[in-house]
Protein backbone atom coordinates (compact mmCIF):
# COMPACT_ATOMS: atom_id res chain seq x y z
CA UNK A 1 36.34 -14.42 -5.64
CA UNK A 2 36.62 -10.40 -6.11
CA UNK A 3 33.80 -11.08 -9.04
CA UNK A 4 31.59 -13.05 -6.93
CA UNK A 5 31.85 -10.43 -3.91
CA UNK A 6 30.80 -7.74 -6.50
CA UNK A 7 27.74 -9.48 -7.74
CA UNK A 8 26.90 -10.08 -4.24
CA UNK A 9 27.14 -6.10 -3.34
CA UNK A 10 25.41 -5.34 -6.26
CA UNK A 11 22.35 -7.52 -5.60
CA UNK A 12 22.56 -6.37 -1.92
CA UNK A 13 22.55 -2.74 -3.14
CA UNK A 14 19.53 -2.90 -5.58
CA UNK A 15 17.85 -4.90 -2.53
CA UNK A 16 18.26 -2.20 -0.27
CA UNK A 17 17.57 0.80 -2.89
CA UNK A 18 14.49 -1.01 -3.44
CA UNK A 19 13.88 -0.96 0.18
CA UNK A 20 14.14 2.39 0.59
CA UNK A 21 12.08 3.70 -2.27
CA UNK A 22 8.98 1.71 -0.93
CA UNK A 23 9.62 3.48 2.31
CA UNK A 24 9.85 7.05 0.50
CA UNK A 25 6.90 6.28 -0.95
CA UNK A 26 4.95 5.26 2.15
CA UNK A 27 6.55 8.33 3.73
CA UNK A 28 5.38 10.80 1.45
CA UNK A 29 1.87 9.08 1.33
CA UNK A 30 1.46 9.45 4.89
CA UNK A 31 2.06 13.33 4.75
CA UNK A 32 0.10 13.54 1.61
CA UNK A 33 -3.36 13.59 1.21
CA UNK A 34 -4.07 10.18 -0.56
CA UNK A 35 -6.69 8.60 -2.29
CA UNK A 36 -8.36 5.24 -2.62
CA UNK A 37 -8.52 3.52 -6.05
CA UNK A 38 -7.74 0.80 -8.63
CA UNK A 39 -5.26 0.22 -11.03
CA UNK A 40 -6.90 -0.11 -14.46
CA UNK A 41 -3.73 0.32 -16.83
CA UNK A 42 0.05 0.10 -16.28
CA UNK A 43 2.39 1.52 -19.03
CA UNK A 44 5.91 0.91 -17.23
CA UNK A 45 7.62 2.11 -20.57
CA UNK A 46 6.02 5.72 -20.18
CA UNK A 47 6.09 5.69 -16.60
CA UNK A 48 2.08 6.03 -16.52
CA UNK A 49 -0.45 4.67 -14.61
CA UNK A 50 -4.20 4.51 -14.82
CA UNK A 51 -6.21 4.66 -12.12
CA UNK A 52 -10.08 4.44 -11.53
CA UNK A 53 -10.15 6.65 -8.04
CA UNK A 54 -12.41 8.62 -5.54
CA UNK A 55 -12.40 12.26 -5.77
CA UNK A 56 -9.37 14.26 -4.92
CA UNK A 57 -9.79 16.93 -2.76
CA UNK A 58 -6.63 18.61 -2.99
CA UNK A 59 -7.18 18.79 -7.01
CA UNK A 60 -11.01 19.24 -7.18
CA UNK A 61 -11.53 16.44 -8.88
CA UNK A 62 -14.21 13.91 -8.74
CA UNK A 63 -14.25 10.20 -8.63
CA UNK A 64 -13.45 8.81 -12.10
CA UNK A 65 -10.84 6.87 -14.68
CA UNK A 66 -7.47 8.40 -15.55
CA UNK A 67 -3.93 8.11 -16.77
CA UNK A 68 -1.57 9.83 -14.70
CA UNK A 69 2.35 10.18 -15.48
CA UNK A 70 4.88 9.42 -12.26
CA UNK A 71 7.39 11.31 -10.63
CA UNK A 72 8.98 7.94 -9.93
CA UNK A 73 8.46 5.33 -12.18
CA UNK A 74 9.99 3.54 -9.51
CA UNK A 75 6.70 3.08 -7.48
CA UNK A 76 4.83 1.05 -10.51
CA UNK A 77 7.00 -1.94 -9.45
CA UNK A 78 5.15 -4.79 -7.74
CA UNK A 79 2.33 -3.41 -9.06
CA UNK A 80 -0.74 -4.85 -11.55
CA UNK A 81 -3.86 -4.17 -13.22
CA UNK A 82 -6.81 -4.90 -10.72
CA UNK A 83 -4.70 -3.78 -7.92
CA UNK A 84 -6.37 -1.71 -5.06
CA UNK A 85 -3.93 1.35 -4.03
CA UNK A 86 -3.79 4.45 -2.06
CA UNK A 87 -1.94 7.20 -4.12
CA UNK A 88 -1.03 10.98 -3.36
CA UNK A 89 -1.52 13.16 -6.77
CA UNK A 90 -0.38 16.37 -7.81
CA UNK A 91 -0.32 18.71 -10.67
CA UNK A 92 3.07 19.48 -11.56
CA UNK A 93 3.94 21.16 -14.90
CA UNK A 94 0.66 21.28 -15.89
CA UNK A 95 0.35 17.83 -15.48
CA UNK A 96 -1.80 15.32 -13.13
CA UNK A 97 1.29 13.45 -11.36
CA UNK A 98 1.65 10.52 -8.62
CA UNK A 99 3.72 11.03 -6.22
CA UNK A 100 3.35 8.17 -4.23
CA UNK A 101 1.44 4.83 -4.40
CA UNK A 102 1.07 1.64 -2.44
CA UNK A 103 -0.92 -1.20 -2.38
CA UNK A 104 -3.69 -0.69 -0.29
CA UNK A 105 -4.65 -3.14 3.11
């Protein structure tokens, strides 16, 4: 019985840390400025997504086809190629980084 209440707590905590990382994420696009675009690539392994976007203000950058690394590789899940998104973007380290991305409406 103990092993079965374990699995149970375990599924309910992945559920709920699941949960709350989609709400970080909508969170931090809200305060962020985000950007309309596409998914065009997904490489979960890398934790790298590319995405065929408008510009971004906040980077100067125009409206075109990238690859850009996550802060939380976390956000690719439930996600797919052909998928329409709004993402916040930053360049951290040097390099072009989402920081948050949902599906778009």
């Amino acid at each position: 019985m103990v092993l079965l209440e374990r699995l149970i707590m375990n599924r309910l905590l992945r559920h709920t840390v699941a949960l709350l990382a989609t709400a970080a994420a909508g969170i931090a696009l809200a305060q962020a400025p985000s950007t309309d675009g596409e998914i065009t690539k997904l490489d979960r392994a890398a934790a790298r997504v590319s995405i065929k976007h408008n510009g971004i203000k906040s980077l100067d950058m125009p409206p075109m086809t990238m690859a850009f690394r996550t802060r939380d590789p976390k956000v690719l899940d439930g996600m797919a190629v052909g998928d329409k998104v709004r993402f916040a973007a930053e360049k951290i380290d040097g390099t072009y980084t989402v920081t948050a991305l949902v599906k778009a409406p």
